[in-house]
C-alpha atoms as a PDB file:
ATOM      1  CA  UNK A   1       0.000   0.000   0.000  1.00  0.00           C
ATOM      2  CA  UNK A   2       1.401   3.552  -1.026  1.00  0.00           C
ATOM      3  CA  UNK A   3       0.495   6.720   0.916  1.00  0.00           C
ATOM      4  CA  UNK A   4      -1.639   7.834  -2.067  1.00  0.00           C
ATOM      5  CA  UNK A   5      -3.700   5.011  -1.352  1.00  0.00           C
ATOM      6  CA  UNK A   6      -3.848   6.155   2.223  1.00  0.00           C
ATOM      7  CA  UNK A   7      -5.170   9.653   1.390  1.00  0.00           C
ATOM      8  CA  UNK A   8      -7.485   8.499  -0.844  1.00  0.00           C
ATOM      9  CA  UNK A   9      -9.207   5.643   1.368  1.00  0.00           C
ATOM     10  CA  UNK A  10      -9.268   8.132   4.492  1.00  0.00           C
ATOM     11  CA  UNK A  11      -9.941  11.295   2.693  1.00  0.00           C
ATOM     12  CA  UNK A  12      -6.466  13.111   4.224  1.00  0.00           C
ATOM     13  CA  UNK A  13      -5.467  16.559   2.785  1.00  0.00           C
ATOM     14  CA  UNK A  14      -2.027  16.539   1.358  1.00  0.00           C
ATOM     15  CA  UNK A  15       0.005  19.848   2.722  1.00  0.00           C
ATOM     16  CA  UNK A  16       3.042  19.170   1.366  1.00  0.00           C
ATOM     17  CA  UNK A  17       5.577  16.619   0.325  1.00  0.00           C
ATOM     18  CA  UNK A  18       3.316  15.504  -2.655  1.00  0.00           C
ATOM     19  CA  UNK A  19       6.205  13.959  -5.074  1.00  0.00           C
ATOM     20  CA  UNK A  20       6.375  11.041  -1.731  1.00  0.00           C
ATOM     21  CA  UNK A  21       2.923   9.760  -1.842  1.00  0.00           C
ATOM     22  CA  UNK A  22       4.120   7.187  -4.000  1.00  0.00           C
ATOM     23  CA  UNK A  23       6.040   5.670  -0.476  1.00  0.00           C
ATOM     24  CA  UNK A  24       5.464   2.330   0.887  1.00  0.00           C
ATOM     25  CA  UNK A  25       3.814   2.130   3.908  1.00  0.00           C
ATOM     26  CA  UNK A  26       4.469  -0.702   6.235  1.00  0.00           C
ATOM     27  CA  UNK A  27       3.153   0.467   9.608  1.00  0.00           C
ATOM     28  CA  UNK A  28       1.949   3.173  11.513  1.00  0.00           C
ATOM     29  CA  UNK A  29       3.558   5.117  14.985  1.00  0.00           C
ATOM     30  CA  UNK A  30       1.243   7.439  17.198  1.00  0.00           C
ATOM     31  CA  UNK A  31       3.637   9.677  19.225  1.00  0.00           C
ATOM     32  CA  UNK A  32       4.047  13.628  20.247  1.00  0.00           C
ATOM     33  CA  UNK A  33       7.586  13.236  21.671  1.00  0.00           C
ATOM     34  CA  UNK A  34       9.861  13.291  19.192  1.00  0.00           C
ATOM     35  CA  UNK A  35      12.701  11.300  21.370  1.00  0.00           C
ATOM     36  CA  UNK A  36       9.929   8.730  21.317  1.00  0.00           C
ATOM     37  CA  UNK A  37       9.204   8.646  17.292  1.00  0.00           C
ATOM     38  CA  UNK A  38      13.270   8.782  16.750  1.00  0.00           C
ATOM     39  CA  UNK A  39      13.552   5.738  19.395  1.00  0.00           C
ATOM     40  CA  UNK A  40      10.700   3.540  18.162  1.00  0.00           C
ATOM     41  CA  UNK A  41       9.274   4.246  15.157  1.00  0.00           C
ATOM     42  CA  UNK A  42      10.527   2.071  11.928  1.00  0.00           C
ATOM     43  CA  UNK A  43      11.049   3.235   8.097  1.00  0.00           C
ATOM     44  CA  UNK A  44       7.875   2.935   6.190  1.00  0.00           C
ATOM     45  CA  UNK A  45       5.857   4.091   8.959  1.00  0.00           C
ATOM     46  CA  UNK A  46       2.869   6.601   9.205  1.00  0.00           C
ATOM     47  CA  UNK A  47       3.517   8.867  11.948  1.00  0.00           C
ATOM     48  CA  UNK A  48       0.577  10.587  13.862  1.00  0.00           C
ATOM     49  CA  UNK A  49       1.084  13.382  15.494  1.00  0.00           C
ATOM     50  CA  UNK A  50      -0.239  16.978  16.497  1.00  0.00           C
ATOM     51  CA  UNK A  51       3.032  18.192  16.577  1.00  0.00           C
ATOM     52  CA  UNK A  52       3.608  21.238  13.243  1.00  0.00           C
ATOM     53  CA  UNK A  53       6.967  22.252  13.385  1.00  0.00           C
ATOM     54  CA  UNK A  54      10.473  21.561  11.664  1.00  0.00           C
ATOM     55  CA  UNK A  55      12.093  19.283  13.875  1.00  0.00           C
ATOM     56  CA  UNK A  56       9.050  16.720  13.013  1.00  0.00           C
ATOM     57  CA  UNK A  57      10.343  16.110   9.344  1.00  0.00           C
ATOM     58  CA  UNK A  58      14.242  16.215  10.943  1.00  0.00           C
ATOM     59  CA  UNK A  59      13.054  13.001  12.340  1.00  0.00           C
ATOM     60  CA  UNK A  60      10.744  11.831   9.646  1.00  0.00           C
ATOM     61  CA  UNK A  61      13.849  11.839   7.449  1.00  0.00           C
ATOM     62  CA  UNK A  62      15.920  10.492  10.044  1.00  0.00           C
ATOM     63  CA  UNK A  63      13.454   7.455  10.447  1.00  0.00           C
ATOM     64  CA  UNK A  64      12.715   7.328   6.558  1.00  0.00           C
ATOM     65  CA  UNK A  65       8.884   7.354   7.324  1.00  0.00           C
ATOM     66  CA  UNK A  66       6.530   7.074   4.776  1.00  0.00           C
ATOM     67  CA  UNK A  67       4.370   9.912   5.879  1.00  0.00           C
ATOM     68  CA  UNK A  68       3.126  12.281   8.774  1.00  0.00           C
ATOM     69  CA  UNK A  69      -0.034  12.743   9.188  1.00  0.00           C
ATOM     70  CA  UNK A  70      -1.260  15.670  11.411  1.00  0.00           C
ATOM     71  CA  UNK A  71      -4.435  15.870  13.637  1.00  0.00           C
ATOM     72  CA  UNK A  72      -7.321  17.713  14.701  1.00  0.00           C
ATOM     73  CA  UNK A  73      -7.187  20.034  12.005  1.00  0.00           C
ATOM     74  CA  UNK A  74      -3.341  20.912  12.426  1.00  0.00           C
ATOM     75  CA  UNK A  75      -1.396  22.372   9.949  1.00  0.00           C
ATOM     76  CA  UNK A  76       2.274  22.276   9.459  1.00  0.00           C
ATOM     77  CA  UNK A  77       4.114  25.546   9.734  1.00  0.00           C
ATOM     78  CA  UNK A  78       5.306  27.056   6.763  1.00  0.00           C
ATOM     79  CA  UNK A  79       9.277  26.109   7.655  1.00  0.00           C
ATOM     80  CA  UNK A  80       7.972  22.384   7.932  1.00  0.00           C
ATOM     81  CA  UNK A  81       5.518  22.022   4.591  1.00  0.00           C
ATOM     82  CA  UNK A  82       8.652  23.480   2.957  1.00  0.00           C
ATOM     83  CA  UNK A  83      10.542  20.498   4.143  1.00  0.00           C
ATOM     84  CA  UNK A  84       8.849  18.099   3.757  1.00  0.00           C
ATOM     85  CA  UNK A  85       8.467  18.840   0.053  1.00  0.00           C
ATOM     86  CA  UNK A  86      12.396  18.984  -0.049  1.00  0.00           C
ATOM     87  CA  UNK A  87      12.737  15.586   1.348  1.00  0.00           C
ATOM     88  CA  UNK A  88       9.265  14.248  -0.661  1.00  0.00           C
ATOM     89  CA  UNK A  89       7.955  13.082   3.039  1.00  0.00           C
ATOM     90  CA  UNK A  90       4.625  14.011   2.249  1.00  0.00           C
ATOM     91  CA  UNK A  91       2.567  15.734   5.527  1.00  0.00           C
ATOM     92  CA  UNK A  92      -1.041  14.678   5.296  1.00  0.00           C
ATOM     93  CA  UNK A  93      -3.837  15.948   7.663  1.00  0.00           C
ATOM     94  CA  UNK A  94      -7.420  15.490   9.182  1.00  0.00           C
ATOM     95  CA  UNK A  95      -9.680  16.768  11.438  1.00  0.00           C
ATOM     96  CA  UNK A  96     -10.260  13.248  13.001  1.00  0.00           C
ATOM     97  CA  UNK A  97      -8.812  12.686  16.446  1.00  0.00           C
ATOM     98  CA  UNK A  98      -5.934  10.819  17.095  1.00  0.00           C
ATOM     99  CA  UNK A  99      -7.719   7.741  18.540  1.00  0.00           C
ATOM    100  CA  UNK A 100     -10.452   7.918  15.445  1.00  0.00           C
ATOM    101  CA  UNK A 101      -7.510   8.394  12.688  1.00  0.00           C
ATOM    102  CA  UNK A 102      -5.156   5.770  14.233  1.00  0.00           C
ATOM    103  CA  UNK A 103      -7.902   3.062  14.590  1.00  0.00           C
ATOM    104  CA  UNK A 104      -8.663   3.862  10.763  1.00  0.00           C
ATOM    105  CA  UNK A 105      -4.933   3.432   9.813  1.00  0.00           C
ATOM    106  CA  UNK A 106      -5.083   0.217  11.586  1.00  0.00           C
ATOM    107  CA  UNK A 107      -7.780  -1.270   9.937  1.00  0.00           C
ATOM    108  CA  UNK A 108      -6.369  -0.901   6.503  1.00  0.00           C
ATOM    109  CA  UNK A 109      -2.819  -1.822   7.081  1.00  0.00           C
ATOM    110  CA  UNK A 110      -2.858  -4.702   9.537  1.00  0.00           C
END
């Protein structure tokens, strides 16, 4: 399953990082602390998060994740959609919760 498959089954908006959505995804992580994401989270992954700012595509690169997709009706800051189009790690969002968006996620992938 690519991330463009992901958007389109769970309606996401794409923010940035468009030229990516052709990524494999192979799991999903649900953090906000970053430590925890770099620590835990594997390549291929969808990370959830709330958090919007540069450091989360610092470790999305790091961690070669397939994706971040942001909650609640966040949207990343200008420094971070910017990003994330450099390094084609695309940064998807919904107004869903956390809990709704990550049980979603887990239904299609598992």
């Amino acid at each position: 399953m690519t991330v463009a498959d992901v958007v389109k089954v769970l309606g996401l908006e794409v923010f940035s990082g468009a030229e990516g959505l052709d990524r494999d995804v192979t799991g999903g992580y649900v953090s906000d602390l970053l430590s925890d994401v770099m620590g835990n989270a594997d390549a291929g992954d969808i990370w959830i998060t709330l958090q919007t700012h540069k450091n989360v595509m610092a470790i999305a690169s790091l961690k070669d994740l397939a994706a971040v997709i942001l909650v609640s009706g966040h949207e990343p800051d200008d420094n971070t959609a910017q990003q994330s189009d450099e390094e084609n790690i695309p940064v998807l969002g919904t107004s869903m919760s956390t809990f709704e968006i990550t049980g979603k996620l887990y239904e299609l992938i598992k």
